[in-house]
N, C-alpha and C. Protein backbone atom coordinates (compact mmCIF):
# COMPACT_ATOMS: atom_id res chain seq x y z
N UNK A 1 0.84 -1.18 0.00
CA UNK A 1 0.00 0.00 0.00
C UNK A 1 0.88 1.24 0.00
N UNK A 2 0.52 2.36 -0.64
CA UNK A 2 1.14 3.94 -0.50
C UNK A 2 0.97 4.21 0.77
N UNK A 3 1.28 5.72 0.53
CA UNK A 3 1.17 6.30 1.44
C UNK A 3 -0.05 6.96 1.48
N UNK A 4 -0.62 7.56 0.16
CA UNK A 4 -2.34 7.74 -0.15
C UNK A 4 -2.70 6.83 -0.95
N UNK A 5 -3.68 6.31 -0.65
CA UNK A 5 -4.80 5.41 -1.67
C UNK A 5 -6.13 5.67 -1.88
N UNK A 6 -6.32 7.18 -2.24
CA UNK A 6 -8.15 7.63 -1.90
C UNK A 6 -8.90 7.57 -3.06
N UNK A 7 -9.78 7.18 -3.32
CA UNK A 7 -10.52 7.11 -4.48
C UNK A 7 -11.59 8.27 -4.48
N UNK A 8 -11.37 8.55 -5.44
CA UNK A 8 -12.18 10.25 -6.35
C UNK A 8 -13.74 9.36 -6.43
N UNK A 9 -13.41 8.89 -7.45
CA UNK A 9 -15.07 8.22 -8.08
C UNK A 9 -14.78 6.62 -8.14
N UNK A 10 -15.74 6.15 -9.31
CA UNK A 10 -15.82 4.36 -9.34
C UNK A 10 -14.23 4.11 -9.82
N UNK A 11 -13.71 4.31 -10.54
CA UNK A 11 -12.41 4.10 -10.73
C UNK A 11 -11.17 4.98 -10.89
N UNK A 12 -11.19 6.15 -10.06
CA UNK A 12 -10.07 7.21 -10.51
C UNK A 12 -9.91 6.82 -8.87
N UNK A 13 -8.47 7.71 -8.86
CA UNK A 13 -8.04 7.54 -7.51
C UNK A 13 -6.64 7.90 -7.35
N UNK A 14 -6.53 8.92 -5.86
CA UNK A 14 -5.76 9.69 -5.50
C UNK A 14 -4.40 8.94 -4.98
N UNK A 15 -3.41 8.84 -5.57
CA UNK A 15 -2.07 7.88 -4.88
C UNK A 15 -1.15 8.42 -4.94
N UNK A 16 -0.15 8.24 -4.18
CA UNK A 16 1.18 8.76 -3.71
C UNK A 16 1.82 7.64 -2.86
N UNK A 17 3.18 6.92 -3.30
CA UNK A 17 3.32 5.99 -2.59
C UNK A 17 4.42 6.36 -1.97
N UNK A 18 5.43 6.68 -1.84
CA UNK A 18 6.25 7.46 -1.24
C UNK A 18 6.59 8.50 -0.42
N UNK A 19 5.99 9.93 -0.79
CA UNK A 19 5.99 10.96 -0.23
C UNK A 19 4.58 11.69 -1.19
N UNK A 20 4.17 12.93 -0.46
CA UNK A 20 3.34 13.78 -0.99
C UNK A 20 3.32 14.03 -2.25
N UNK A 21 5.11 14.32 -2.71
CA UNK A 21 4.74 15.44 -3.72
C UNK A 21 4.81 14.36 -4.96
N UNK A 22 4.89 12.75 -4.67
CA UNK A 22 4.66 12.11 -5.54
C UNK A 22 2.15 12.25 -6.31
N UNK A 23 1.99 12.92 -5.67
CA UNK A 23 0.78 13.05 -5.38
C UNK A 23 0.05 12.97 -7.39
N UNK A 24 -0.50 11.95 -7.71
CA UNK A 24 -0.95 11.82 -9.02
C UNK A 24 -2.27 11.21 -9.25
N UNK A 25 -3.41 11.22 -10.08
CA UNK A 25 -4.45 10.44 -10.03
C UNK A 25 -4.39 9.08 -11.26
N UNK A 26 -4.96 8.40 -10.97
CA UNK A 26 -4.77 7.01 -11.70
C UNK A 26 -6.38 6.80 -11.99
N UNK A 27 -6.38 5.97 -13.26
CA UNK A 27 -7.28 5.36 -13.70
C UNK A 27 -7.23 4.27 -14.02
N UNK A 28 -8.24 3.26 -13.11
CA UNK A 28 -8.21 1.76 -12.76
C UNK A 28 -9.48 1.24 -13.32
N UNK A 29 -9.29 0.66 -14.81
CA UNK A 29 -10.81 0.21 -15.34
C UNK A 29 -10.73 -1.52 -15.24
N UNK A 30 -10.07 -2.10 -15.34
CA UNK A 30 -10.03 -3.42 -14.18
C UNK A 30 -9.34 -3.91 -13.84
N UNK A 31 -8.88 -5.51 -13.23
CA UNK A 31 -8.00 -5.99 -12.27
C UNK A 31 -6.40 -6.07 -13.43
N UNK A 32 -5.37 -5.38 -12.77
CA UNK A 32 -3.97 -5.44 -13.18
C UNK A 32 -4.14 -4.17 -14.38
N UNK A 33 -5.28 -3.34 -14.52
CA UNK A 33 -4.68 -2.42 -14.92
C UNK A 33 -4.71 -1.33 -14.81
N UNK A 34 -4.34 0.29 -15.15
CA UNK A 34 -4.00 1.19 -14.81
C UNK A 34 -3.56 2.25 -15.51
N UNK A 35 -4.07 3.54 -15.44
CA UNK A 35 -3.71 4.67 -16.56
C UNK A 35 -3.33 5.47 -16.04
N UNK A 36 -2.07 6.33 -16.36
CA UNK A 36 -2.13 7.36 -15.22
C UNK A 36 -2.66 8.78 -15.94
N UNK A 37 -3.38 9.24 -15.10
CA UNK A 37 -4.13 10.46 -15.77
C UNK A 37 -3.74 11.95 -15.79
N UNK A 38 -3.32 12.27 -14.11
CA UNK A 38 -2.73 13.55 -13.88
C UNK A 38 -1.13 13.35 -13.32
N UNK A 39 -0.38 14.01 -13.82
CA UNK A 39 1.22 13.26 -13.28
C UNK A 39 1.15 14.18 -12.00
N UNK A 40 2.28 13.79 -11.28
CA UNK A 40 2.68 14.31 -9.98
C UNK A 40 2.78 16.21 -10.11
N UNK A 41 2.64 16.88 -9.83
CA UNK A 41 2.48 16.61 -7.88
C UNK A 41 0.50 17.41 -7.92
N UNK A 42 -0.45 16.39 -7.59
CA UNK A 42 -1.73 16.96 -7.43
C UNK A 42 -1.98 17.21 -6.27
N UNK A 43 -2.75 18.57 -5.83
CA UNK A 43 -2.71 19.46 -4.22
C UNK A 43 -4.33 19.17 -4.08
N UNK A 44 -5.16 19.71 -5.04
CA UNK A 44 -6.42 19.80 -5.24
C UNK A 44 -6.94 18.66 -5.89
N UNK A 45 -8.10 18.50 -5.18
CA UNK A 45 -9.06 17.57 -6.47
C UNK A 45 -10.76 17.65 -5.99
N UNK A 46 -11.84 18.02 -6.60
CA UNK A 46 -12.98 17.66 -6.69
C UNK A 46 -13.87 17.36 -7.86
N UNK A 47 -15.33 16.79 -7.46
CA UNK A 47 -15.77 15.83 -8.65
C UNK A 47 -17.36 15.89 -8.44
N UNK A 48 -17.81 15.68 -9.19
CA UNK A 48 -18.90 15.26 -9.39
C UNK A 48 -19.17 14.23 -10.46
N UNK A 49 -20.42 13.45 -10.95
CA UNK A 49 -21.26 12.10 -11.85
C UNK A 49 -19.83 12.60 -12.91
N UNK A 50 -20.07 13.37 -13.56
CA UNK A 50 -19.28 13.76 -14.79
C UNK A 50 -18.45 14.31 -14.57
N UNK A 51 -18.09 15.24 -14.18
CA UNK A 51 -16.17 14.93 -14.00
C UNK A 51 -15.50 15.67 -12.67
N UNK A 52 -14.27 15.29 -13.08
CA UNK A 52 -12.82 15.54 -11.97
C UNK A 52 -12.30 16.66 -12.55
N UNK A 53 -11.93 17.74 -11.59
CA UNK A 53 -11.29 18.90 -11.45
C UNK A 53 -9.77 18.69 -10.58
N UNK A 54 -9.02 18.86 -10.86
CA UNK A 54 -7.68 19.36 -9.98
C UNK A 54 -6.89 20.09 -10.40
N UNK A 55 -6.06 20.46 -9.31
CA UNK A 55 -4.85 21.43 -9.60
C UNK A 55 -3.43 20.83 -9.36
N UNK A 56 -2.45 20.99 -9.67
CA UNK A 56 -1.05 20.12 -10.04
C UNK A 56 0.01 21.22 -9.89
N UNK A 57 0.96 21.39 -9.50
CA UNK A 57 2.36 21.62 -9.86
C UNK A 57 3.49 20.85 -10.28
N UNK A 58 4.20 21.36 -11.57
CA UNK A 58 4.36 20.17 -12.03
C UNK A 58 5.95 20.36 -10.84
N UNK A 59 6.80 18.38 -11.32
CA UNK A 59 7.61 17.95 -10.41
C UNK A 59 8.23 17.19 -10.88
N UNK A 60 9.87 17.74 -11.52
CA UNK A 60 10.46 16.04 -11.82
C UNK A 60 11.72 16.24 -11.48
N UNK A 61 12.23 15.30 -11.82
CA UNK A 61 13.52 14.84 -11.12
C UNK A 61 14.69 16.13 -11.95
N UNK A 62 14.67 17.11 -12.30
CA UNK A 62 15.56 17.41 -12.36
C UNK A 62 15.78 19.10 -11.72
N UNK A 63 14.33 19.63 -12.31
CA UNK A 63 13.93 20.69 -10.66
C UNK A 63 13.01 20.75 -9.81
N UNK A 64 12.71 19.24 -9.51
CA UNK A 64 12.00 19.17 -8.43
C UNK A 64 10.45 19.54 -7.90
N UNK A 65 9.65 19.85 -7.08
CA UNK A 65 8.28 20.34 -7.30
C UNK A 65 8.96 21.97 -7.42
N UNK A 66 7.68 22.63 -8.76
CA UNK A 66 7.38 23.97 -8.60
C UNK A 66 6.34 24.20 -8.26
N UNK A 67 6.42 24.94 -7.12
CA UNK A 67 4.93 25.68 -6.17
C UNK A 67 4.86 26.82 -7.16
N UNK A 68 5.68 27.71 -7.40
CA UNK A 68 4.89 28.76 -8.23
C UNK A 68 4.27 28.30 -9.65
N UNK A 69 3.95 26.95 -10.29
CA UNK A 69 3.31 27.12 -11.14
C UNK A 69 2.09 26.69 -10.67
N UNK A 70 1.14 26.53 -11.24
CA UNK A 70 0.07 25.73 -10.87
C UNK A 70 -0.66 25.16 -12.39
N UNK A 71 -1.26 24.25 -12.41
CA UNK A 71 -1.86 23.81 -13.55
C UNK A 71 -3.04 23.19 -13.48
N UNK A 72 -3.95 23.26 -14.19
CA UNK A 72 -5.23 22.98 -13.65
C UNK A 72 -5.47 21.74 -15.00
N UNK A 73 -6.66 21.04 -14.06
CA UNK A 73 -7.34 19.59 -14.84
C UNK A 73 -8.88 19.61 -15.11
N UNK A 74 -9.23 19.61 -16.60
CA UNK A 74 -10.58 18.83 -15.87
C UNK A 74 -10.61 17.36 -16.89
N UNK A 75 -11.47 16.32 -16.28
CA UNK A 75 -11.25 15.08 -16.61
C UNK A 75 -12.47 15.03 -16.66
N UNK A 76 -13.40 14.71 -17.88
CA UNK A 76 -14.42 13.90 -18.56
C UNK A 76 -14.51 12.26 -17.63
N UNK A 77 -15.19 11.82 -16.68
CA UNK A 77 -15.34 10.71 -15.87
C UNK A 77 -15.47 9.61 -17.02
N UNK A 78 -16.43 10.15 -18.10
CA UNK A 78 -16.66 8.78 -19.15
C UNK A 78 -15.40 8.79 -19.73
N UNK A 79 -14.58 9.64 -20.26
CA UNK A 79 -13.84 9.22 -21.19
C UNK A 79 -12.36 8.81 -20.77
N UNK A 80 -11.90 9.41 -19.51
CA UNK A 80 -11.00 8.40 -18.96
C UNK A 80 -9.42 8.61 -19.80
N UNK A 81 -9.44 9.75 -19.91
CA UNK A 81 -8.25 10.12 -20.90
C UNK A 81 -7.02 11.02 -20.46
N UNK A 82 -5.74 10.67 -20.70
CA UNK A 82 -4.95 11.81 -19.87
C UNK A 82 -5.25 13.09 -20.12
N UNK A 83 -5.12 13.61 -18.58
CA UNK A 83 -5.18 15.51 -18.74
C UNK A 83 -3.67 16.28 -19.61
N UNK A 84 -4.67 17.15 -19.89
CA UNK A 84 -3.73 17.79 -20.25
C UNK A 84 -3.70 19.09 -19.17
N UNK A 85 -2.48 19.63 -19.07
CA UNK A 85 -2.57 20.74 -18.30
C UNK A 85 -2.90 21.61 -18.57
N UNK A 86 -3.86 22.79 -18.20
CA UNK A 86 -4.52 23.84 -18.54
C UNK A 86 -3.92 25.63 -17.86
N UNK A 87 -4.10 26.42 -18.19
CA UNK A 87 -3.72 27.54 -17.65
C UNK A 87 -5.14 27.98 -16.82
N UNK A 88 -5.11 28.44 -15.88
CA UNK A 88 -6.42 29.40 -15.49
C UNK A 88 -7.53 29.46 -16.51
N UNK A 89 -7.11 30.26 -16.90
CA UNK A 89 -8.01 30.88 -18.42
C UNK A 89 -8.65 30.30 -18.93
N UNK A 90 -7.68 28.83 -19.47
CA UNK A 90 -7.91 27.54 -20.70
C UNK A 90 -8.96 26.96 -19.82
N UNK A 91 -8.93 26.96 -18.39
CA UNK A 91 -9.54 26.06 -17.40
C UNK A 91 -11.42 26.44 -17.33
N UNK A 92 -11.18 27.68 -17.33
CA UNK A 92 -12.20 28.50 -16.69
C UNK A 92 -12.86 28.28 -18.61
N UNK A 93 -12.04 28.48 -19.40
CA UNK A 93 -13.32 28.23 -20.63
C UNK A 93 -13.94 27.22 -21.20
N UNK A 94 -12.75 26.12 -20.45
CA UNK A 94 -13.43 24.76 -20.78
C UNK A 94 -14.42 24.54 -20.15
N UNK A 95 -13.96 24.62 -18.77
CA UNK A 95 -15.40 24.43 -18.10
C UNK A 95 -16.58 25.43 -18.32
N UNK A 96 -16.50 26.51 -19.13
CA UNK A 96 -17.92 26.75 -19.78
C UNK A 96 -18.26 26.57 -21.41
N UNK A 97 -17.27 25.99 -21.77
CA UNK A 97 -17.73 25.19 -23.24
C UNK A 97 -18.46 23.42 -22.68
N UNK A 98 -18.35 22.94 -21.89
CA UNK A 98 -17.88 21.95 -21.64
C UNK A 98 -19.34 22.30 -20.54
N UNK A 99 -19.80 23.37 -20.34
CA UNK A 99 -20.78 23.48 -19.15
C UNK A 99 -21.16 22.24 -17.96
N UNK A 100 -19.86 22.60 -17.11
CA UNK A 100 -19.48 22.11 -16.08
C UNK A 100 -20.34 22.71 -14.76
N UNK A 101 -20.97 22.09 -14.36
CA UNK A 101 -21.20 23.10 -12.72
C UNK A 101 -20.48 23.92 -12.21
N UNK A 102 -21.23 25.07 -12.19
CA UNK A 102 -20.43 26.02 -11.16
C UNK A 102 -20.80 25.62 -9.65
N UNK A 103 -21.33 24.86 -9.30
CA UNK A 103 -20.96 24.18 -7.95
C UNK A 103 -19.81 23.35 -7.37
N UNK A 104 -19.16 22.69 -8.74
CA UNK A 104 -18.16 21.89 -8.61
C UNK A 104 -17.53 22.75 -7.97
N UNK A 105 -16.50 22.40 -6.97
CA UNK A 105 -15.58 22.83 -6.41
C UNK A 105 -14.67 21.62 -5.98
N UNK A 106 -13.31 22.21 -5.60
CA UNK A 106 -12.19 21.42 -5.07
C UNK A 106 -12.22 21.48 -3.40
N UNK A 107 -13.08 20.08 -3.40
CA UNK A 107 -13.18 19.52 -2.18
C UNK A 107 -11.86 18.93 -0.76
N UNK A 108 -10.92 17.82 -1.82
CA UNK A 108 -9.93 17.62 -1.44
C UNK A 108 -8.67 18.30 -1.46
N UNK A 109 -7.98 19.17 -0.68
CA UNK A 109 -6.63 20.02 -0.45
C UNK A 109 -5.75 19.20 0.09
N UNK A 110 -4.53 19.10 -0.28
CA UNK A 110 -3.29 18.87 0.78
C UNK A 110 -2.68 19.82 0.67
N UNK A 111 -2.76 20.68 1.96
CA UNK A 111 -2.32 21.94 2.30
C UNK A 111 -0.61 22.19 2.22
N UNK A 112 -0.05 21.10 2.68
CA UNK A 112 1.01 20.74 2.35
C UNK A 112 2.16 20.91 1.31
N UNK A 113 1.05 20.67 0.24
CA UNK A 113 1.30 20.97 -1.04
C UNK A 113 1.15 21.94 -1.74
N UNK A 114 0.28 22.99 -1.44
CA UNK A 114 -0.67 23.90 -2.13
C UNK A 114 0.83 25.23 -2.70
């Protein structure tokens, strides 16, 4: 087991097996397999029937997590496809091409991370 194992909806789900800023969501459509959807490091995430919202800074091995960027997600629940990273802007128009709830909000924080 990680260190997080939280599940978003029927098959997405919040993991980090190491440390925090390994923090990424996965998509598990059945036994032995696995997609990864948002790469490391995810702070935010909320959802509703139709889709997943989060926020990310990205993090790799050569400079490490950046807190000053931030990058935003939204994930179609049916279609199950990697995010791409979004700017503010890109975020805020998808989700009104895409007429997303403005109730959705980002439920889950790791403050930690933010």
């Amino acid at each position: 087991m990680g260190l997080v194992e939280q599940e978003i909806t029927d098959k997405y789900w919040l993991t980090a097996n190491n440390t925090l800023d390994e923090m990424s969501i996965w998509y598990f459509p059945g036994e032995h397999q696995s997609e990864l959807i948002v790469e490391q490091t995810v702070f935010e995430v909320g959802h509703n029937d139709d889709y997943i919202i989060a926020k990310s800074h990205p993090n790799d091995s050569v400079n490490g997590l950046n807190k000053n960027v931030t990058y935003y997600h939204l994930i179609e629940v049916a279609r199950a496809s990697k995010s791409i990273p979004l700017t503010l802007e890109q975020f805020e128009s998808k989700k009104k091409e895409l007429q997303v709830s403005e109730k959705l909000e980002f439920t889950t924080v790791f403050e930690e991370l933010k």
